[in-house]
PDB file of N, CA and C in Angstrom:
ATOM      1  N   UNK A   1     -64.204  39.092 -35.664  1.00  0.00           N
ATOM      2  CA  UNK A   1     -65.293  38.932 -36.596  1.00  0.00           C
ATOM      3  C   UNK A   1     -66.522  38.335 -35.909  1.00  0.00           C
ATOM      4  N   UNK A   2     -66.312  37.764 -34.987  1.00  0.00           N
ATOM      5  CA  UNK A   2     -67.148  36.918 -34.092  1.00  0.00           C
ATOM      6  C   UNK A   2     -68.248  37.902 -33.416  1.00  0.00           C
ATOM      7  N   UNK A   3     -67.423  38.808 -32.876  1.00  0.00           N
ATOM      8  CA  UNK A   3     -68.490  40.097 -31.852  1.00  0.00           C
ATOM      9  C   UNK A   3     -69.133  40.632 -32.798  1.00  0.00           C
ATOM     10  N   UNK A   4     -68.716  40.849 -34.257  1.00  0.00           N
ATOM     11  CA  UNK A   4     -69.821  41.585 -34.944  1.00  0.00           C
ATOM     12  C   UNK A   4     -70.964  40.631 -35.265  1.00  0.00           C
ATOM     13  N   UNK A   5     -70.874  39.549 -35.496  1.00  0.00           N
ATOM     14  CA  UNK A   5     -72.092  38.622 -35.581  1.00  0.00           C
ATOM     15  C   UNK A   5     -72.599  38.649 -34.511  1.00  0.00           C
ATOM     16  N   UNK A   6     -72.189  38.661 -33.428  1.00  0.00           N
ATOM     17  CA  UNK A   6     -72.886  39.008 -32.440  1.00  0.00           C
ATOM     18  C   UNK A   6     -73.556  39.838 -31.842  1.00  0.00           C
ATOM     19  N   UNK A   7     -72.922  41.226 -32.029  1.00  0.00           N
ATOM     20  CA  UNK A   7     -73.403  42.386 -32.412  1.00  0.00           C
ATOM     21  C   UNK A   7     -75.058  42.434 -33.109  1.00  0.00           C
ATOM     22  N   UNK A   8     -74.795  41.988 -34.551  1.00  0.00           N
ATOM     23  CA  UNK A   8     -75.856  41.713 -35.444  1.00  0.00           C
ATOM     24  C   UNK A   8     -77.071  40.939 -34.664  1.00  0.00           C
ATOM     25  N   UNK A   9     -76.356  40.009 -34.415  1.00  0.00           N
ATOM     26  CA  UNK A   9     -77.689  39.065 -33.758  1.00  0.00           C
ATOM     27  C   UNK A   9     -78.520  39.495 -33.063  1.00  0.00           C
ATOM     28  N   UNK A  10     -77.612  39.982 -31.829  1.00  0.00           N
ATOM     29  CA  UNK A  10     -78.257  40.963 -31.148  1.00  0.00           C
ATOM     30  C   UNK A  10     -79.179  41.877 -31.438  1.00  0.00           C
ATOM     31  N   UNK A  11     -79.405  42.543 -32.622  1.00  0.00           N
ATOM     32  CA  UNK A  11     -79.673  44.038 -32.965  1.00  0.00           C
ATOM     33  C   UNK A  11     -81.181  42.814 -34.064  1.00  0.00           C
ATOM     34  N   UNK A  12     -80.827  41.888 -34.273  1.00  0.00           N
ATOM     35  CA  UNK A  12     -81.933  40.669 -34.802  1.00  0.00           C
ATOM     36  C   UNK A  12     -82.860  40.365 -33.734  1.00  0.00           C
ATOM     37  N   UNK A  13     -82.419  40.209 -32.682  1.00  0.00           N
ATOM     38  CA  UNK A  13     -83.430  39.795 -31.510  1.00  0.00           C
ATOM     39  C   UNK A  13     -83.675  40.732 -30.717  1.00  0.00           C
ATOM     40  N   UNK A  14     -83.614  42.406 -31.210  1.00  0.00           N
ATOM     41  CA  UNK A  14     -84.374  43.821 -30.940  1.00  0.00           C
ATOM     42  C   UNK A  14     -85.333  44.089 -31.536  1.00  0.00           C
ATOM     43  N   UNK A  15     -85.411  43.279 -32.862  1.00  0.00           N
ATOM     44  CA  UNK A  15     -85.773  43.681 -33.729  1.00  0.00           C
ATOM     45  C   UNK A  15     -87.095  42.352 -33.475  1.00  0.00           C
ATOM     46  N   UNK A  16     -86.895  41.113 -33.384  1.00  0.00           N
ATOM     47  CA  UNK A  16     -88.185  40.120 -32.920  1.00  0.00           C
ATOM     48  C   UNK A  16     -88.652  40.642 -31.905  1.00  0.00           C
ATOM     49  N   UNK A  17     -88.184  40.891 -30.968  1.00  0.00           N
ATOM     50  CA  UNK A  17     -89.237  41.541 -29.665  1.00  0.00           C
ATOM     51  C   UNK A  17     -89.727  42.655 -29.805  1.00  0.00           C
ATOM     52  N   UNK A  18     -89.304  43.254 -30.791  1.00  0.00           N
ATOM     53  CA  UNK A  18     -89.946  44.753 -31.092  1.00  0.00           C
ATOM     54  C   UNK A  18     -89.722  45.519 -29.910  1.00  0.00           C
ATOM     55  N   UNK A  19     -88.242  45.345 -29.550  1.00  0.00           N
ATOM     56  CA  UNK A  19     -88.014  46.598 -28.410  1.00  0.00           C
ATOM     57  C   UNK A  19     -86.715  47.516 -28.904  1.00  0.00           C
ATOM     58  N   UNK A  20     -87.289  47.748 -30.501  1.00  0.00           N
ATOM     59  CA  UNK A  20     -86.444  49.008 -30.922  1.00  0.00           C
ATOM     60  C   UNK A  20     -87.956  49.508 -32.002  1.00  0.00           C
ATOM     61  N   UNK A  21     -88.724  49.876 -31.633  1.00  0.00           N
ATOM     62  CA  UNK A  21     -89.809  50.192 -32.851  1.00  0.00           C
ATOM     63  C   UNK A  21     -89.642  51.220 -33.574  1.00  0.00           C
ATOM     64  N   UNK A  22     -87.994  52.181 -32.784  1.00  0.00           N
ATOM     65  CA  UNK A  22     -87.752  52.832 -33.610  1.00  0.00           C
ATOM     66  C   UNK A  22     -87.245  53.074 -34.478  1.00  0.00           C
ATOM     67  N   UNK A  23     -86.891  51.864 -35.179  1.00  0.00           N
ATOM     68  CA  UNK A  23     -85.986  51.653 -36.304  1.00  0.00           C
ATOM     69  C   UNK A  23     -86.888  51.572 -37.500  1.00  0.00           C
ATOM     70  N   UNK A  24     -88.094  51.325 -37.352  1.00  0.00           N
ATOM     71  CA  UNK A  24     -89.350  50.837 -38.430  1.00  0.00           C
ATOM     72  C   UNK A  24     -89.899  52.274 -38.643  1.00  0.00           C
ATOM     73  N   UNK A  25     -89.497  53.519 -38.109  1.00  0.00           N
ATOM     74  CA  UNK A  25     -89.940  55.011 -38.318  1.00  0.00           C
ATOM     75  C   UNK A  25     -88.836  55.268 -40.020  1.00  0.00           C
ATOM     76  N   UNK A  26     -90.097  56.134 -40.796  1.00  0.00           N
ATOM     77  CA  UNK A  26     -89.281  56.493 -41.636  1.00  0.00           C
ATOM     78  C   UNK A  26     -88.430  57.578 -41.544  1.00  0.00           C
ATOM     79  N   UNK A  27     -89.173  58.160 -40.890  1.00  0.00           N
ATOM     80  CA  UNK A  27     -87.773  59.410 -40.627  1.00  0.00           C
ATOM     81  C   UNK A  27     -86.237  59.235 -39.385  1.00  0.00           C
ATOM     82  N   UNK A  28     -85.806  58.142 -39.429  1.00  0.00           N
ATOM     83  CA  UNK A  28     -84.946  57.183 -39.184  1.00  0.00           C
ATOM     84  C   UNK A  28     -83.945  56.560 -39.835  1.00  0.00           C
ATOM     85  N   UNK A  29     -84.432  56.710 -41.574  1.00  0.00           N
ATOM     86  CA  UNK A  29     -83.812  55.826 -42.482  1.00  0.00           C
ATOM     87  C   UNK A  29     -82.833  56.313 -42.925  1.00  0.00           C
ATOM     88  N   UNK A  30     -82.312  57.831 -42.228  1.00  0.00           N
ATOM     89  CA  UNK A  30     -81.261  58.522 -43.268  1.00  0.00           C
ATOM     90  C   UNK A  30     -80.391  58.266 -42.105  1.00  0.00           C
ATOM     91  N   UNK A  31     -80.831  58.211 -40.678  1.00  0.00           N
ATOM     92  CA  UNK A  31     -79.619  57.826 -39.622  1.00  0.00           C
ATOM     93  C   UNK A  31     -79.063  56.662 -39.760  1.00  0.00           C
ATOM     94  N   UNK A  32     -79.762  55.751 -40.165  1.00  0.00           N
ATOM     95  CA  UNK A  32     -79.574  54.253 -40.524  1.00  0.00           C
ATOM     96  C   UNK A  32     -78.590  54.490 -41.624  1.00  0.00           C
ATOM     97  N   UNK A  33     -79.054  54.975 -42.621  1.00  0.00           N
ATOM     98  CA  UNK A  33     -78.163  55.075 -43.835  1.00  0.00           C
ATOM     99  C   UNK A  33     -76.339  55.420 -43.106  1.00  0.00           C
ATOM    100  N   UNK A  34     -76.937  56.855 -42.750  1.00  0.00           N
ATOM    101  CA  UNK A  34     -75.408  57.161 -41.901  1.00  0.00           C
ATOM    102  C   UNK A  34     -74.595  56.385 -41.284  1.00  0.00           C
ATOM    103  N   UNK A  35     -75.315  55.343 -40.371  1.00  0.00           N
ATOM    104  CA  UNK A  35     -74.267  54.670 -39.778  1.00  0.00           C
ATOM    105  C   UNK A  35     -74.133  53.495 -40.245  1.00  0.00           C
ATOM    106  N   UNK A  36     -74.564  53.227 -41.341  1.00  0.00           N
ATOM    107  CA  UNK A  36     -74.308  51.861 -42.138  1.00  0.00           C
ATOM    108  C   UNK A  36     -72.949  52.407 -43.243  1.00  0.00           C
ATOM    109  N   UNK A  37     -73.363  53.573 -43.595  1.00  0.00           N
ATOM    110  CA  UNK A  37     -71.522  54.011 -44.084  1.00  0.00           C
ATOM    111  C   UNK A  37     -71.013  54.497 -43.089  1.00  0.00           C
ATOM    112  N   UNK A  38     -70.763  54.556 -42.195  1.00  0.00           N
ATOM    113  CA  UNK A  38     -69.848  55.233 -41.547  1.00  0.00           C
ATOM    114  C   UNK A  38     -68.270  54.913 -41.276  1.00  0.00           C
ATOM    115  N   UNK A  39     -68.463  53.344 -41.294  1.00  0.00           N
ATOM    116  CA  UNK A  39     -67.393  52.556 -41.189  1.00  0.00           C
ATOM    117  C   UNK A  39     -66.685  52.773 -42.680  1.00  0.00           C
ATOM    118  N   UNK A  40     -67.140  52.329 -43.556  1.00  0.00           N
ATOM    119  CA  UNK A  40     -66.368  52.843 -45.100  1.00  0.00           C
ATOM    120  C   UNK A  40     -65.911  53.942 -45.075  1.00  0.00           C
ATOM    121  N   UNK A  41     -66.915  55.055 -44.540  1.00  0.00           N
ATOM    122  CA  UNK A  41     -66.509  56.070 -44.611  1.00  0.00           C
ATOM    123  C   UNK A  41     -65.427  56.461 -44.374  1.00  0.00           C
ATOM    124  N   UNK A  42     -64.794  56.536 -42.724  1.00  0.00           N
ATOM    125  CA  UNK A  42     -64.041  56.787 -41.955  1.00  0.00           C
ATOM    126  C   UNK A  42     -62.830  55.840 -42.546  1.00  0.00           C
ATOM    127  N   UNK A  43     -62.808  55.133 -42.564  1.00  0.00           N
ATOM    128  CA  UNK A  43     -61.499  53.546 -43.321  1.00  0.00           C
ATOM    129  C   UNK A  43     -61.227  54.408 -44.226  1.00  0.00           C
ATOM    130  N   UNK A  44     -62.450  55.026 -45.394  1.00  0.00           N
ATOM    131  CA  UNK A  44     -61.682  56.052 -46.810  1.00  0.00           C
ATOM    132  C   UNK A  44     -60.486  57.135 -46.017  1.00  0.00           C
ATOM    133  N   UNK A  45     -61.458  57.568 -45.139  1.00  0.00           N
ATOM    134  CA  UNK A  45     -60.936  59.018 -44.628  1.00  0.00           C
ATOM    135  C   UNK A  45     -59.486  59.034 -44.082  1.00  0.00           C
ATOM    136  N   UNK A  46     -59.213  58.018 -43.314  1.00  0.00           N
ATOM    137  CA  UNK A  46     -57.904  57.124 -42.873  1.00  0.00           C
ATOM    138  C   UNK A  46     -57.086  56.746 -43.581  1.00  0.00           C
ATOM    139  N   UNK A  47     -57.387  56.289 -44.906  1.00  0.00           N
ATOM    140  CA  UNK A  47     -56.106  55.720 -45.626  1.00  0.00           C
ATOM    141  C   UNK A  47     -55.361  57.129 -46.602  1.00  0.00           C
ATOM    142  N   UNK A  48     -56.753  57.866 -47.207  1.00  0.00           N
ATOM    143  CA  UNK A  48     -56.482  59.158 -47.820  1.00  0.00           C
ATOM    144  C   UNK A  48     -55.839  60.373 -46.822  1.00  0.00           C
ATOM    145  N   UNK A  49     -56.250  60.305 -45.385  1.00  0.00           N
ATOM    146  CA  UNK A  49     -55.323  61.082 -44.720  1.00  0.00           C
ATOM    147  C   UNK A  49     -53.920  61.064 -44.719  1.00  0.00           C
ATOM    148  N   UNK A  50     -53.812  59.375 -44.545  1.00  0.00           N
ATOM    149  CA  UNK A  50     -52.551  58.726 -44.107  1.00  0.00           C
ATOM    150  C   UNK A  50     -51.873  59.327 -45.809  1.00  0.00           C
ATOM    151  N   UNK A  51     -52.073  59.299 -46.424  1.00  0.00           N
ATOM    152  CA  UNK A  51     -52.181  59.064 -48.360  1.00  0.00           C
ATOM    153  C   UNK A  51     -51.016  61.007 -48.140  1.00  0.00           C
ATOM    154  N   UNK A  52     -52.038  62.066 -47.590  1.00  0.00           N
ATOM    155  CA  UNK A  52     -52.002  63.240 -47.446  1.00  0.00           C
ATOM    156  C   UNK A  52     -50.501  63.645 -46.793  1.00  0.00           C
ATOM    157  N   UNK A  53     -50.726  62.776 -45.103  1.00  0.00           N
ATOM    158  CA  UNK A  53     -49.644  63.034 -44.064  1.00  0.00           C
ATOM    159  C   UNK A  53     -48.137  62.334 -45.046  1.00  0.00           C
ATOM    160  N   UNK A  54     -48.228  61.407 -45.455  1.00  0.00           N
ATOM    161  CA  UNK A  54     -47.080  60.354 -45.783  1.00  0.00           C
ATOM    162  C   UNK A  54     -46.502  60.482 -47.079  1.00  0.00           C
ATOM    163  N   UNK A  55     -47.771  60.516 -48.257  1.00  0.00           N
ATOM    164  CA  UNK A  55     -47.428  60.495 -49.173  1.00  0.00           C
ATOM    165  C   UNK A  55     -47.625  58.916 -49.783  1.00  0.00           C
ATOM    166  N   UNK A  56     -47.801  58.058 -48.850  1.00  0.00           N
ATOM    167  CA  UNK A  56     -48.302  56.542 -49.128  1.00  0.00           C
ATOM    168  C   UNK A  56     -49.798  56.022 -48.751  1.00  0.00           C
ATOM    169  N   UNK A  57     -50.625  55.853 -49.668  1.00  0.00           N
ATOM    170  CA  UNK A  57     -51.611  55.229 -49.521  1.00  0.00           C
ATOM    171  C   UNK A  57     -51.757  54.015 -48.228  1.00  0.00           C
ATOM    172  N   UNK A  58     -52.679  55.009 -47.114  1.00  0.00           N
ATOM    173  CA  UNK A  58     -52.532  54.064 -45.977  1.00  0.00           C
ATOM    174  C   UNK A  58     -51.687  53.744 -44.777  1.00  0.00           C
ATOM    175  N   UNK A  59     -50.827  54.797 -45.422  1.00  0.00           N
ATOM    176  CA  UNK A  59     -49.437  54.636 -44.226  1.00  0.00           C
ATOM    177  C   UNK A  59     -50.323  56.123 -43.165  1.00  0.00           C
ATOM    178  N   UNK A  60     -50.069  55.426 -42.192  1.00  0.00           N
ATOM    179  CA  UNK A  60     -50.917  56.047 -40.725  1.00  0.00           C
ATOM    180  C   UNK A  60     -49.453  56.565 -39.855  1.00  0.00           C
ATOM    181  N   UNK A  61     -48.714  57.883 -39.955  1.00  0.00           N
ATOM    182  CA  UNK A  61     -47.769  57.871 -38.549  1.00  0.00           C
ATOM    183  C   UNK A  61     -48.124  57.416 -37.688  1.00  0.00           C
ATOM    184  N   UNK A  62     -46.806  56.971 -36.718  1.00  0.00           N
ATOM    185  CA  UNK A  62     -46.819  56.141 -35.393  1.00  0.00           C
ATOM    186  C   UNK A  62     -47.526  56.774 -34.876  1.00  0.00           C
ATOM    187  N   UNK A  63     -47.100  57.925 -34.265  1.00  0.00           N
ATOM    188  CA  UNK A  63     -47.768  58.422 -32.858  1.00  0.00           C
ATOM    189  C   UNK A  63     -49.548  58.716 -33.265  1.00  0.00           C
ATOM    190  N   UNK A  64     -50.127  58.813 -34.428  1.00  0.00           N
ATOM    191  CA  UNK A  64     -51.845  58.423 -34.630  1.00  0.00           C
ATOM    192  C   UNK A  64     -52.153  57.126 -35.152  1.00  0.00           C
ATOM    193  N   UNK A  65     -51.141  56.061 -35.278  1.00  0.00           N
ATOM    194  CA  UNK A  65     -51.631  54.521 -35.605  1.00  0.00           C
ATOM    195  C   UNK A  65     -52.671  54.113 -34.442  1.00  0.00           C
ATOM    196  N   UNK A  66     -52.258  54.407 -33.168  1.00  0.00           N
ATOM    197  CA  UNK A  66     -53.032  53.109 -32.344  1.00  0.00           C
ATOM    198  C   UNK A  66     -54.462  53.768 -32.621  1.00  0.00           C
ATOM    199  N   UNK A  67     -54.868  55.328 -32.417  1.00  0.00           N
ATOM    200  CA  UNK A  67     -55.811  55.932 -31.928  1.00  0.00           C
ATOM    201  C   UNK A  67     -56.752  55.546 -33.168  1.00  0.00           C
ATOM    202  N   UNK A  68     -56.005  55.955 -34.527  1.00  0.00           N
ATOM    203  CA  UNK A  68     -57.010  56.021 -35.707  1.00  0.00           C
ATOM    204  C   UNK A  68     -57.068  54.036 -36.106  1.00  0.00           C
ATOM    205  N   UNK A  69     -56.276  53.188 -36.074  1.00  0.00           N
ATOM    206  CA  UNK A  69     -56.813  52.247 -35.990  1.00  0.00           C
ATOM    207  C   UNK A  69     -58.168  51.865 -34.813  1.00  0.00           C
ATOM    208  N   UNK A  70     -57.982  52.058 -33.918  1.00  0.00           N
ATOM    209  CA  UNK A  70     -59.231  51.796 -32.891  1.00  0.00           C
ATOM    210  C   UNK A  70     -60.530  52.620 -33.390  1.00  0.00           C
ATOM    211  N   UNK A  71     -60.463  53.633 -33.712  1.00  0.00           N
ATOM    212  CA  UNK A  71     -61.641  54.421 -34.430  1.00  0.00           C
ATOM    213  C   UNK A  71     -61.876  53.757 -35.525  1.00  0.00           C
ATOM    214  N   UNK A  72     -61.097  53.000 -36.898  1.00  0.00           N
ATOM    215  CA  UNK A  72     -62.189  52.675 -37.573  1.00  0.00           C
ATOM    216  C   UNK A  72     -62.511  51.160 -37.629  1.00  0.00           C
ATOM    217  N   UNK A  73     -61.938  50.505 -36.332  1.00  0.00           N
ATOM    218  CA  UNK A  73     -62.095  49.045 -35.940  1.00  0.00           C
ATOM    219  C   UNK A  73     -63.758  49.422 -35.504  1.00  0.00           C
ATOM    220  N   UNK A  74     -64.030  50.231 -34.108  1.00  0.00           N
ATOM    221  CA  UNK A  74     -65.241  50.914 -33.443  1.00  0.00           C
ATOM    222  C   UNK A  74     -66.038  50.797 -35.018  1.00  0.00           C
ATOM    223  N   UNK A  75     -66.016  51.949 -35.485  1.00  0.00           N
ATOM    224  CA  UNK A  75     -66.643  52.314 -36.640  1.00  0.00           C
ATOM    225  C   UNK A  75     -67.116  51.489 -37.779  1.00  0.00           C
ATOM    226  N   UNK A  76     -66.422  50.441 -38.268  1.00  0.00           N
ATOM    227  CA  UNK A  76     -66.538  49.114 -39.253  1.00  0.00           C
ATOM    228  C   UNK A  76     -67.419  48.037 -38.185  1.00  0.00           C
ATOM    229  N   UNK A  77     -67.220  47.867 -36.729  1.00  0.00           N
ATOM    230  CA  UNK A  77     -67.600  47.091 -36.260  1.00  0.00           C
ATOM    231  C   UNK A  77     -69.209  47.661 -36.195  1.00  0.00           C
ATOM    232  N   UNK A  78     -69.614  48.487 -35.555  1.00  0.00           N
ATOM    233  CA  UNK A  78     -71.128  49.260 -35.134  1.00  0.00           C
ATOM    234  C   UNK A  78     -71.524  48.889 -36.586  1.00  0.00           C
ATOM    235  N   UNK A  79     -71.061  49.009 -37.688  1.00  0.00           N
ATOM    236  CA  UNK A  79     -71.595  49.480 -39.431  1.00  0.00           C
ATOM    237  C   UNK A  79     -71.706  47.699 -39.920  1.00  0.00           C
ATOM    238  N   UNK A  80     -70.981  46.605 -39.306  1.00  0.00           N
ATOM    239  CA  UNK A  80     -71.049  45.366 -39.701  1.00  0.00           C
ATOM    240  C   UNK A  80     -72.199  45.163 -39.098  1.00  0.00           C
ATOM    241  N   UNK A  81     -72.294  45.146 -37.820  1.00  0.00           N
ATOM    242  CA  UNK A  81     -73.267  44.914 -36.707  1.00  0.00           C
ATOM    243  C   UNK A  81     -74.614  45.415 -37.870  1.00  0.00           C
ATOM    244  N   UNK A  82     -74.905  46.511 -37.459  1.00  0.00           N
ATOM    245  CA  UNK A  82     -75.852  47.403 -38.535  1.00  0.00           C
ATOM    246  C   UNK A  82     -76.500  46.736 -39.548  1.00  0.00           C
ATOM    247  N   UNK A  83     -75.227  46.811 -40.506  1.00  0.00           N
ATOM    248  CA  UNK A  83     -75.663  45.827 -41.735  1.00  0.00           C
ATOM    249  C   UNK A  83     -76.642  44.646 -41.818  1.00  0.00           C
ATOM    250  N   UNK A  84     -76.357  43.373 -40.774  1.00  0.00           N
ATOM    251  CA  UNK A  84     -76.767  42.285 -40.061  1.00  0.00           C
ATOM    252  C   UNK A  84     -77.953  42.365 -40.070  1.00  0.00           C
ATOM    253  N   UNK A  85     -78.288  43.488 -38.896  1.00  0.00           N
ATOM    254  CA  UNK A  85     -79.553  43.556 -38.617  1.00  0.00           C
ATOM    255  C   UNK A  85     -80.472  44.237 -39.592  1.00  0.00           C
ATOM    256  N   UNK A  86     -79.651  45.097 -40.664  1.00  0.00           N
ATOM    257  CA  UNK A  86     -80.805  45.817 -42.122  1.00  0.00           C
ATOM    258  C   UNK A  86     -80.665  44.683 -42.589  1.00  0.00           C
ATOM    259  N   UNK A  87     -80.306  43.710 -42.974  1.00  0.00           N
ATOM    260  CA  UNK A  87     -80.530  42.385 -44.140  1.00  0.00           C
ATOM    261  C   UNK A  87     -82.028  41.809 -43.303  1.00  0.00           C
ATOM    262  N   UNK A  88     -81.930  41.350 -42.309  1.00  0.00           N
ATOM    263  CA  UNK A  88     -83.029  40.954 -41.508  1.00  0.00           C
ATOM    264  C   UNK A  88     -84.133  41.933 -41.498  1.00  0.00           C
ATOM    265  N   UNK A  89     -84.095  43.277 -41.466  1.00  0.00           N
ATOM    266  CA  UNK A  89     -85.324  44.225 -41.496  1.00  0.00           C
ATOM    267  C   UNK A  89     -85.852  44.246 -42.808  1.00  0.00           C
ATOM    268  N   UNK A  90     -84.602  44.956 -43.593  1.00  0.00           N
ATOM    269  CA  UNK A  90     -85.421  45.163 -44.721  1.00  0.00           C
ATOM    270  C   UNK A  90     -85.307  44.308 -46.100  1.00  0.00           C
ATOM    271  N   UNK A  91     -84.948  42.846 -45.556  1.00  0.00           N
ATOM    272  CA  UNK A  91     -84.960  41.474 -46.720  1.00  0.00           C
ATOM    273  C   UNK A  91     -83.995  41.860 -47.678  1.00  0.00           C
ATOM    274  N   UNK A  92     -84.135  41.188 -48.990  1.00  0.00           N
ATOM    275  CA  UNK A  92     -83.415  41.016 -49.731  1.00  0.00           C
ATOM    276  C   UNK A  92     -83.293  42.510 -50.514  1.00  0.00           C
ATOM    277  N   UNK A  93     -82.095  42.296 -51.153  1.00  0.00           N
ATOM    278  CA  UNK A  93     -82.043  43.702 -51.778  1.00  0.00           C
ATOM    279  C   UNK A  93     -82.799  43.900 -53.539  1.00  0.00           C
ATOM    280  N   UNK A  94     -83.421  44.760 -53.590  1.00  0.00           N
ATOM    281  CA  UNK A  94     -84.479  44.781 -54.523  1.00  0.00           C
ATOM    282  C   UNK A  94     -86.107  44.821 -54.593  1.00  0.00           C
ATOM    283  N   UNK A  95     -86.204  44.166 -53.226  1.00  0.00           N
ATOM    284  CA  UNK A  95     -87.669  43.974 -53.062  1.00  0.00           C
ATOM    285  C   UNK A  95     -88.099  44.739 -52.600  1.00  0.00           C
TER     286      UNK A  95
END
């Protein structure tokens, strides 16, 4: 949980030096969108597969546990990170 705050922070102090200016482009905001679900996304896609293969909500066979756990650890982590740094860009939600 630690690296994604860190992650975040990081992607906070890209964002003070203004050495990502391309995140402040509007035609940007739907990639942003994308990879801010992506992590939900993929976690849905994983448990409903597993749901498909098994017949149990979430149950992952052995021989694709390690691979599809590491994909949506990757995936939740980049999308926490993400998150972090949209609370800091674009403030509170509503305004």
């Amino acid at each position: 949980m630690i690296l994604y705050a860190v992650m975040g922070a990081g992607g906070v102090l890209l964002l003070l030096t203004d050495a990502a200016p391309w995140i402040y482009l509007r035609r940007h905001r739907m990639l942003l969108h994308l990879l801010l679900s992506s992590g939900m996304a993929l976690f849905l896609a994983v448990a409903l597969g597993g749901m498909l293969m098994t017949g149990v909500f979430f149950a992952i066979p052995l021989h694709l546990a390690p691979m599809l756990i590491m994909a949506v650890e990757v995936a939740t982590g980049l999308s926490i990170a993400l998150m972090l740094m949209a609370f800091y860009l674009l403030g509170e939600p509503g305004q």
